[in-house]
Protein backbone atom coordinates (compact mmCIF):
# COMPACT_ATOMS: atom_id res chain seq x y z
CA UNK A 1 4.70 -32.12 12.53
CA UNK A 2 7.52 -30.98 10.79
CA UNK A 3 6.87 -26.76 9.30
CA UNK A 4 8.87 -25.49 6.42
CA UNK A 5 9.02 -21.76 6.92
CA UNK A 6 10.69 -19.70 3.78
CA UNK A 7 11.26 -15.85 4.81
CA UNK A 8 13.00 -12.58 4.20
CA UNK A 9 13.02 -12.70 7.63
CA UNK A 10 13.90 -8.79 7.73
CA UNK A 11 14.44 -7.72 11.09
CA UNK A 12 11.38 -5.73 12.15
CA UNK A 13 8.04 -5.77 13.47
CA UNK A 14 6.91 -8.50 11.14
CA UNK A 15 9.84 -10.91 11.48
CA UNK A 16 9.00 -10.63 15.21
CA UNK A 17 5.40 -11.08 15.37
CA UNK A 18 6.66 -14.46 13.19
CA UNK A 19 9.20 -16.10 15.72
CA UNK A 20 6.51 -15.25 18.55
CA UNK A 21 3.87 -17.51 17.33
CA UNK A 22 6.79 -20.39 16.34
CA UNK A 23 8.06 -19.75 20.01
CA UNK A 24 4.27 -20.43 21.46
CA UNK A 25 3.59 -23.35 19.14
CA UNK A 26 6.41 -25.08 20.31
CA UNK A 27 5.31 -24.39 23.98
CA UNK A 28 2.06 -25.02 23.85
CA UNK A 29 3.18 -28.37 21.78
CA UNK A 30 6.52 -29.97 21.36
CA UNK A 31 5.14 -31.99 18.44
CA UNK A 32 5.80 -28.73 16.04
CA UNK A 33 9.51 -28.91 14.53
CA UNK A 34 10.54 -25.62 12.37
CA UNK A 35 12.96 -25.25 9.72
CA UNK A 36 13.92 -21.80 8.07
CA UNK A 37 15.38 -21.03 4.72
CA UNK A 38 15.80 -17.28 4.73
CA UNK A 39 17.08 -14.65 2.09
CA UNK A 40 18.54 -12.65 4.86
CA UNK A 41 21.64 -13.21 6.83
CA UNK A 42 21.60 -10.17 8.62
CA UNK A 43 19.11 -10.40 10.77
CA UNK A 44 20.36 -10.32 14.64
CA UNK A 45 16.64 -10.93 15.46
CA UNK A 46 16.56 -14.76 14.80
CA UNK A 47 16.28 -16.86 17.27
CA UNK A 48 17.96 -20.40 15.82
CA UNK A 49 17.61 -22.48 18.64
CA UNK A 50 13.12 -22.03 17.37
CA UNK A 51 14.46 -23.47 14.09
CA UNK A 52 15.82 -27.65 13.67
CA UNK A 53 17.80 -26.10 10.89
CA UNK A 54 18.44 -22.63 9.20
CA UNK A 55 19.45 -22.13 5.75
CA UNK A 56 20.28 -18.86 3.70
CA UNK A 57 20.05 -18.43 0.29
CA UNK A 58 22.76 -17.17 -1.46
CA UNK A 59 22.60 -13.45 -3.53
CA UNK A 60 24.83 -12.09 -5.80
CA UNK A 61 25.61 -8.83 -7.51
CA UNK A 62 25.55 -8.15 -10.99
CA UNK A 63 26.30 -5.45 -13.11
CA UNK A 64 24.20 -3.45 -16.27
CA UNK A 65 22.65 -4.53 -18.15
CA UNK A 66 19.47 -5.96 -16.60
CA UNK A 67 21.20 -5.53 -13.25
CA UNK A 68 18.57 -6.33 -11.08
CA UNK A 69 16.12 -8.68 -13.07
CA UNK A 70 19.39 -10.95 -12.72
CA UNK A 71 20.16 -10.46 -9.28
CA UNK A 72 16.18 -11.76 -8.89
CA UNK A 73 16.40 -14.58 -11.11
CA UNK A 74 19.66 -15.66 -9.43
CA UNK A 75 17.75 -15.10 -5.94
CA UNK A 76 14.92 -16.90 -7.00
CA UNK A 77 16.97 -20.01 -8.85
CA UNK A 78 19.34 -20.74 -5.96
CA UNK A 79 16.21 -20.42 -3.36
CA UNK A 80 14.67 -22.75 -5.43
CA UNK A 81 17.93 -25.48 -5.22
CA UNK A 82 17.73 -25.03 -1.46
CA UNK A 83 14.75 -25.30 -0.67
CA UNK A 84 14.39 -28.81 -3.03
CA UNK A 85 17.71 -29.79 -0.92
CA UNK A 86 15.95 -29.49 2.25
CA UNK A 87 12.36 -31.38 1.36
CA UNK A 88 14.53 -34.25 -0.36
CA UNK A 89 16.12 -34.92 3.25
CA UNK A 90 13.50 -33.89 5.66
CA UNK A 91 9.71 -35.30 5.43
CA UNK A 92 7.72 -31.83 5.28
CA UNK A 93 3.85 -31.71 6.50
CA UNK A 94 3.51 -27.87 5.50
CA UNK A 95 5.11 -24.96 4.39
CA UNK A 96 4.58 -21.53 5.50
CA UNK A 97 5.71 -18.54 3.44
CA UNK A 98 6.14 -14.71 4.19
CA UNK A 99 8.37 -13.54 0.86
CA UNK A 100 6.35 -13.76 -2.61
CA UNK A 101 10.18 -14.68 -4.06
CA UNK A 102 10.40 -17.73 -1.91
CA UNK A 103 6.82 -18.66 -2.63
CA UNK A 104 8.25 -18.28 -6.52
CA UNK A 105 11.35 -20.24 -5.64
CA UNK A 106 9.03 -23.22 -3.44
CA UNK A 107 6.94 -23.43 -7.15
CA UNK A 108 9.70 -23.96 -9.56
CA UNK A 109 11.29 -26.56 -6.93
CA UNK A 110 8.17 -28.63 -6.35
CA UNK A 111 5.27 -29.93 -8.28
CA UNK A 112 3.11 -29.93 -4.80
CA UNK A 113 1.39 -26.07 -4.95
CA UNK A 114 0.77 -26.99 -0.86
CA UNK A 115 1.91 -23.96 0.96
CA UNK A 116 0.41 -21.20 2.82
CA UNK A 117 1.36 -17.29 2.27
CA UNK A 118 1.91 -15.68 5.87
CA UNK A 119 1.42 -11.83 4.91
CA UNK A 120 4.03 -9.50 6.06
CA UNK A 121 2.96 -6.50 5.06
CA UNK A 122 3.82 -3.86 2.13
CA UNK A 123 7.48 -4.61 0.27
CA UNK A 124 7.73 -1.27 -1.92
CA UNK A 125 7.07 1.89 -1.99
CA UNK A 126 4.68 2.11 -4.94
CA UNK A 127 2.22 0.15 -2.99
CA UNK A 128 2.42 2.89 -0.50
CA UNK A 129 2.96 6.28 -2.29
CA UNK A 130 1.90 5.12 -5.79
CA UNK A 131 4.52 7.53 -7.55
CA UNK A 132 7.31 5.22 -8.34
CA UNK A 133 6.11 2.15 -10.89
CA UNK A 134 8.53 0.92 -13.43
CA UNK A 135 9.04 -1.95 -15.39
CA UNK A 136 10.80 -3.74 -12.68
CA UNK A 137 8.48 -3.12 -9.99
CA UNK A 138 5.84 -4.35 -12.85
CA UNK A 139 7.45 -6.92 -13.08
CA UNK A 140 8.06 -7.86 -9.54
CA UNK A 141 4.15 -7.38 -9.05
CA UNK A 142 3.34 -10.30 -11.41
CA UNK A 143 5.47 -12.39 -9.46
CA UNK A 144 3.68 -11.36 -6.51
CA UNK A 145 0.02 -11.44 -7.57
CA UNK A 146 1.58 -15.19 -8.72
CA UNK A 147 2.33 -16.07 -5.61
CA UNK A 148 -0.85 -15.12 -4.07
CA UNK A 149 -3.14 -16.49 -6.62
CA UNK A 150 -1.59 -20.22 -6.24
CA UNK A 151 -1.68 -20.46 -2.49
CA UNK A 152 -4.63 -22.27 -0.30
CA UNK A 153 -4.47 -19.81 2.29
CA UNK A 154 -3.44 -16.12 2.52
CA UNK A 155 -2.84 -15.35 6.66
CA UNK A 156 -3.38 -11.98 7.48
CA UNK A 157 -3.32 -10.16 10.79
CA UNK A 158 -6.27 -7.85 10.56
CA UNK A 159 -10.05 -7.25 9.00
CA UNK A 160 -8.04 -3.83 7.22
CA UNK A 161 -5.59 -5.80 5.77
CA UNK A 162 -7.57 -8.58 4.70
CA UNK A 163 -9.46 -5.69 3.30
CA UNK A 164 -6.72 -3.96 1.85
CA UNK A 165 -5.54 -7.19 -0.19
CA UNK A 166 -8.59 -7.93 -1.29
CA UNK A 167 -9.50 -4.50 -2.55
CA UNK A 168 -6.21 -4.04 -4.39
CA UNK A 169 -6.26 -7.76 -5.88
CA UNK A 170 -10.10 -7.90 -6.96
CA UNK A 171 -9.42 -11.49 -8.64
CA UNK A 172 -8.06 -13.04 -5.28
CA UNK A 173 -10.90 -15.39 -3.84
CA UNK A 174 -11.93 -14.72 -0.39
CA UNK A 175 -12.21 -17.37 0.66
CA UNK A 176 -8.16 -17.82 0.87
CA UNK A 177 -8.44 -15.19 3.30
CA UNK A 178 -7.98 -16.29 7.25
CA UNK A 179 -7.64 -13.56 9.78
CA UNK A 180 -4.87 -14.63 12.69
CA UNK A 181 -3.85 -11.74 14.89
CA UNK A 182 -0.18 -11.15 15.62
CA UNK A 183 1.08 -12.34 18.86
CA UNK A 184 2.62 -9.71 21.24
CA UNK A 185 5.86 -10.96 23.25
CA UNK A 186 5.34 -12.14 26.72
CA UNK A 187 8.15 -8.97 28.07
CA UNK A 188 5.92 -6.60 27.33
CA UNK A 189 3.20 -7.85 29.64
CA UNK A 190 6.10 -7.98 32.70
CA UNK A 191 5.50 -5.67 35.83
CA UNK A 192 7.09 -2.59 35.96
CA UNK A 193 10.36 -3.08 37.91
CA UNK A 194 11.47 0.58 38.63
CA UNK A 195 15.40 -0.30 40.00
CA UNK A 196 15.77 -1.64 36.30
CA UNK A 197 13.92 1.65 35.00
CA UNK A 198 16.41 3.70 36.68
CA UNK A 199 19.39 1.16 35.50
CA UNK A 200 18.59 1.88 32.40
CA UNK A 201 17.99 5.19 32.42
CA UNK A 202 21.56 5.81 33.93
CA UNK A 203 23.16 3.21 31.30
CA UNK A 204 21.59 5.56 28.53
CA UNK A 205 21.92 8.66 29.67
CA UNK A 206 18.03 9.19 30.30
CA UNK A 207 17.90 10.15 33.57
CA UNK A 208 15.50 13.45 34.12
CA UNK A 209 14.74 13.35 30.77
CA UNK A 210 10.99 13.35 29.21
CA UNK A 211 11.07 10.62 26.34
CA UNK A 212 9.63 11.27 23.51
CA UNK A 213 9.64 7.71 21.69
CA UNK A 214 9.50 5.83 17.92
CA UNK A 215 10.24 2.07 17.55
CA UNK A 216 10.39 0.12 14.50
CA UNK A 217 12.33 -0.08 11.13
CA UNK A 218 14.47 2.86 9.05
CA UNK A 219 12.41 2.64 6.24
CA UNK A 220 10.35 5.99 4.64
CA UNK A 221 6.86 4.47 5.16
CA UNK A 222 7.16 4.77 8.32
CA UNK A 223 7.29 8.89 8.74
CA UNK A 224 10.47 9.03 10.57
CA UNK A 225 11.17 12.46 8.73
CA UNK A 226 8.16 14.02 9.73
CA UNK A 227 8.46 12.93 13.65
CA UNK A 228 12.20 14.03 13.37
CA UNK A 229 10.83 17.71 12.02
CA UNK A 230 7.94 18.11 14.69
CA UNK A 231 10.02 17.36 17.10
CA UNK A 232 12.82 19.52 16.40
CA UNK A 233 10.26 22.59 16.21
CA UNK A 234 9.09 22.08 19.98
CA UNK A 235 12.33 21.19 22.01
CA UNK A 236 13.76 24.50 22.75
CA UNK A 237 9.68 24.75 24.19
CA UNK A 238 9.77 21.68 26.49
CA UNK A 239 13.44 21.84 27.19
CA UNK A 240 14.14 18.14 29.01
CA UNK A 241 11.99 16.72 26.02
CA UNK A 242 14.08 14.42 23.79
CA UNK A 243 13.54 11.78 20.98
CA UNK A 244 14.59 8.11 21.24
CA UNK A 245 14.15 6.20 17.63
CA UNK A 246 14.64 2.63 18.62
CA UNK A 247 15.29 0.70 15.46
CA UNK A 248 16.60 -2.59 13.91
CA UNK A 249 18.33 -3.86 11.32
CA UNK A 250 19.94 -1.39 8.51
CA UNK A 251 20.56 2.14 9.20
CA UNK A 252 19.18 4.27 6.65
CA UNK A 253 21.08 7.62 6.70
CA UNK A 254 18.71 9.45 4.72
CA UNK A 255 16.15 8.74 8.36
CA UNK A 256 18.94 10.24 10.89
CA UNK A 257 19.09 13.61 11.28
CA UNK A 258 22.12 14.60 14.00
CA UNK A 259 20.48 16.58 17.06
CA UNK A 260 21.94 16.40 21.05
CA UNK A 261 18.37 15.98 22.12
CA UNK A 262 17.79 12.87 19.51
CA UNK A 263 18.89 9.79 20.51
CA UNK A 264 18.93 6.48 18.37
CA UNK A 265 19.07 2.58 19.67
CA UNK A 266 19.99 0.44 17.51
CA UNK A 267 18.81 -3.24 18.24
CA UNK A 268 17.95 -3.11 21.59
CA UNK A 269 17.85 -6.39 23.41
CA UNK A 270 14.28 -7.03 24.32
CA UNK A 271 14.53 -6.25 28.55
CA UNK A 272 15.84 -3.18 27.31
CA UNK A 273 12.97 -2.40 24.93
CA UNK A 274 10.65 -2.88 27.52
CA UNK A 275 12.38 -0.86 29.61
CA UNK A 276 12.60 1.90 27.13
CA UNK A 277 9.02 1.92 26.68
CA UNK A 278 7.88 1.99 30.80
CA UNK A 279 10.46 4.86 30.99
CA UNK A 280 9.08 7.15 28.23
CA UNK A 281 6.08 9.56 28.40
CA UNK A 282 4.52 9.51 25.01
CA UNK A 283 5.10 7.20 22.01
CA UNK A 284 4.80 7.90 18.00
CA UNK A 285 3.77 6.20 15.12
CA UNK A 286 4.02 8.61 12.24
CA UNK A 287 3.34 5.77 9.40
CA UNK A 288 2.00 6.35 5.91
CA UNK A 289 1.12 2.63 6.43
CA UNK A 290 0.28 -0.25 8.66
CA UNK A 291 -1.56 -3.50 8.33
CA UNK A 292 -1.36 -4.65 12.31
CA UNK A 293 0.81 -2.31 14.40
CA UNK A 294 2.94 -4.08 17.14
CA UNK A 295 4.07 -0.99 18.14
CA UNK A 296 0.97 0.87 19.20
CA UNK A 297 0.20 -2.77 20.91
CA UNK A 298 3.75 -3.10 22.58
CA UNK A 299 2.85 0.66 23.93
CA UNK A 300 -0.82 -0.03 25.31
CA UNK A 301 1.09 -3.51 27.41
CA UNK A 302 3.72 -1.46 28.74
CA UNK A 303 0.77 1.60 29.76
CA UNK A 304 2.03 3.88 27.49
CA UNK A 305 0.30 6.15 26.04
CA UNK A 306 0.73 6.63 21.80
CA UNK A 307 -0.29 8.60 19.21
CA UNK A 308 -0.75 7.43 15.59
CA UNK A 309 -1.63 8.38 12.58
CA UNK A 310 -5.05 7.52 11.23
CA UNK A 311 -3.16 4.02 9.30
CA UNK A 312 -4.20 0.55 9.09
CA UNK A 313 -6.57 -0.53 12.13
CA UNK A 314 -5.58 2.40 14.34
CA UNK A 315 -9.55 3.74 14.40
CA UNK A 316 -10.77 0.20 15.93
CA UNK A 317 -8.02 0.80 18.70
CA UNK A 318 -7.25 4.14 19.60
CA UNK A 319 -9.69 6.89 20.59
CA UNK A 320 -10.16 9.88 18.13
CA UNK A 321 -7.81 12.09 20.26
CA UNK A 322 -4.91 9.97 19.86
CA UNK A 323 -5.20 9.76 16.20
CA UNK A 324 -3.19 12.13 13.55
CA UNK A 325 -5.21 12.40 10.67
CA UNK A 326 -2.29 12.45 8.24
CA UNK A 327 1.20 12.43 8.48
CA UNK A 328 2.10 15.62 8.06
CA UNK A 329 4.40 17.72 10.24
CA UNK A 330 2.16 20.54 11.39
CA UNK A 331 -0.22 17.55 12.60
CA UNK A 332 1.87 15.74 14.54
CA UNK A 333 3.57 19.13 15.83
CA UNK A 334 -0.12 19.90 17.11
CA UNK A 335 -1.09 16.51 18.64
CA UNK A 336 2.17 16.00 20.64
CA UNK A 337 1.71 19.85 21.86
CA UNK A 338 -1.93 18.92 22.70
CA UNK A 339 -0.80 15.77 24.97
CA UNK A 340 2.38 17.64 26.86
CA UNK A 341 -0.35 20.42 27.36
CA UNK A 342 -3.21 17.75 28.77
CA UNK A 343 -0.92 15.34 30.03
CA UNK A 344 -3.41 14.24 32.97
CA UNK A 345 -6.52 14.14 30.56
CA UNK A 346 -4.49 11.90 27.63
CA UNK A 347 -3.40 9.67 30.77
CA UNK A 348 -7.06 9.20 32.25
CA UNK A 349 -8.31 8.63 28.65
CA UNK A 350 -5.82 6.36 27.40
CA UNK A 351 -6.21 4.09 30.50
CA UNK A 352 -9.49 3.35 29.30
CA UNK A 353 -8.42 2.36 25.80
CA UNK A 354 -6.35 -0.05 27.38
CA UNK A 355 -8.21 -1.70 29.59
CA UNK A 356 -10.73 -2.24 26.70
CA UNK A 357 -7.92 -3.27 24.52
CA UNK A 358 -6.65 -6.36 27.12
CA UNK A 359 -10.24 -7.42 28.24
CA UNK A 360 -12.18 -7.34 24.81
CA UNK A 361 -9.48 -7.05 21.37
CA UNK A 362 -6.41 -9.33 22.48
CA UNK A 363 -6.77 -13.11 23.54
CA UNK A 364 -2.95 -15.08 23.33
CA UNK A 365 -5.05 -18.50 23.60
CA UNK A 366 -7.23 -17.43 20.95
CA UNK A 367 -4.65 -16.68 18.60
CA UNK A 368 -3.05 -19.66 19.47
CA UNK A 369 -6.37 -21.55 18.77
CA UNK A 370 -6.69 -20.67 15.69
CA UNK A 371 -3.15 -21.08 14.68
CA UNK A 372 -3.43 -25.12 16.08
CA UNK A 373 -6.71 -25.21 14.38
CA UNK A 374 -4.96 -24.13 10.97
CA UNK A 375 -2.04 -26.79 11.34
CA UNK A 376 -4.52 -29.61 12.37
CA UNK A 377 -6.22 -28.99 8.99
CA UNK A 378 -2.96 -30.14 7.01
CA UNK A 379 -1.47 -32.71 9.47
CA UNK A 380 -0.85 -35.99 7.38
């Protein structure tokens, strides 16, 4: 079965969670054969030996007037030539799309409306902070609600974000709607192997330390700025504290603030993500926003305990005193005072969560079920 897959393919927790269930599929079945077209070069995530062939579509910059409505049309005209180059040569059985662009591109290059949207999660920030709309982002909306309205099947990773789409887009039918949980990468289930703990905690400079952790994308829904501002008002009290942002792709330079007791990793290779996380003592998620957290998920594998804010599906996971209510400064000040103070309680409590969190909420042959299930519905 040969799987068309068009995506930004932006490095981060949602590009991830994608090449994870490819990388499965293809175990679990060697029938599956993948090809990507991708608007993103950059992206030192990809994995192209998952993929028979990668293409990239070309961008280009342009100058006033109408700067950017040109660079889209351009974006969405030359996806559109590839991705018609590609189906001409190879016979395609399905096609799987995570970028509303691409799933414009796929419609003005084919007459067949047969593709699935995959969704990835928020793409601006008016969708988050609702203080920023303009005719662009208007007009990048219709494209999206386009995209959405003309596909058989909208994936999503969670009941909240099923429920989130389909409370912002009242006309969407729900019916389109299938709920497939992201898959969480085999390394994080690995035993702890504490000679390649200490190896990396002498690589990094780490050793004695008490690691304060964040790991995900440089972008402002996340809260970076208010972890980076709780944190620097408790180090001088917990004096071998310090803050580790682990992030990937782009550096945004607004997001880093210079401090000797914050450190930042930029693309870490996964062994030594893993190995970041079973060194550290408390993780952070300080998000305005989240559909299906990896992070929080990576963190309960690895036994680590987390705090989050109170975003996306974080209530059906984590226990009420592991939750921020907002993200806000003062509250995430309080709640990472609260677990250096309790240490032993948060640790007693938060084995519990996972233990309920492996036995009863995650099932990798479920998820894969359902994903085989999905593809057997459209083999010709």
């Amino acid at each position: 079965m040969n799987i068309l897959l068009l995506s930004d393919s932006q490095p981060g927790g949602e590009w991830i969670a994608t090449q994870t269930v490819i990388e499965n599929l293809k175990i679990k079945d060697k029938k599956f054969k993948f090809y990507l077209i991708s608007s993103n070069k950059n992206n030192q995530l990809l994995k192209r030996s998952l993929f028979e062939e990668v293409l990239f579509i070309k961008k280009k910059a342009f100058k006033k007037p109408l700067k950017h409505y040109r660079e889209l049309l351009y974006q969405i005209i030359n996806g559109a030539k590839i991705i018609d180059f590609l189906i001409k040569r190879k016979k395609i059985d399905l096609v799987i799309i995570t970028d509303y662009l691409l799933a414009i591109s796929y419609l003005l290059s084919q007459k067949k409306r047969n593709y699935l949207f995959f969704f990835h999660g928020i793409k601006n920030r008016y969708q988050i902070f609702r203080d920023t709309l303009n005719h662009y982002l208007i007009f990048k909306k219709i494209l999206e609600i386009l995209a959405w309205t003309l596909t058989k099947k909208i994936i999503v990773p969670s009941e909240y974000a099923k429920n989130f789409l389909s409370d912002s887009y009242k006309f969407l039918n729900k019916k389109k709607f299938l709920i497939i949980p992201n898959l969480i990468r085999k390394n994080f289930k690995n035993t702890i192997c504490f000679s390649c703990i200490n190896n990396f905690k002498e690589k990094f400079q780490l050793k004695n330390k008490k690691i304060l952790i964040y790991s995900g994308r440089l972008v402002e829904g996340k809260g970076i700025e208010n972890l980076i501002q709780s944190f620097l008002k408790i180090k001088n009290q917990f004096p071998k504290l310090i803050l580790v942002i682990a992030y990937f792709g782009k550096e945004n330079k607004l997001l880093i603030f210079k401090d000797e007791k914050i450190k930042y990793f930029k693309d870490l290779k996964i062994n030594e993500l893993v190995q970041l996380y079973q060194s550290s003592k408390l993780a952070v998620l300080p998000s305005y926003f989240e559909t299906f957290s990896l992070f929080i998920r990576e963190a309960i594998f690895c036994n680590l305990p987390i705090i989050s804010t109170n975003c996306g599906d974080v209530s059906n996971i984590l226990s009420n005193i592991f939750i921020i209510k907002e993200s806000k400064i003062d509250a995430i000040t309080q709640k990472i005072k609260d677990f250096l103070h309790n240490e032993s309680y948060y640790k007693k409590e938060f084995l519990k969560i996972r233990n309920n969190f492996i036995k009863f909420n995650y099932s990798e042959e479920e998820i894969i079920k359902s994903w085989l299930k999905l593809f057997k519905e459209y083999e010709k």
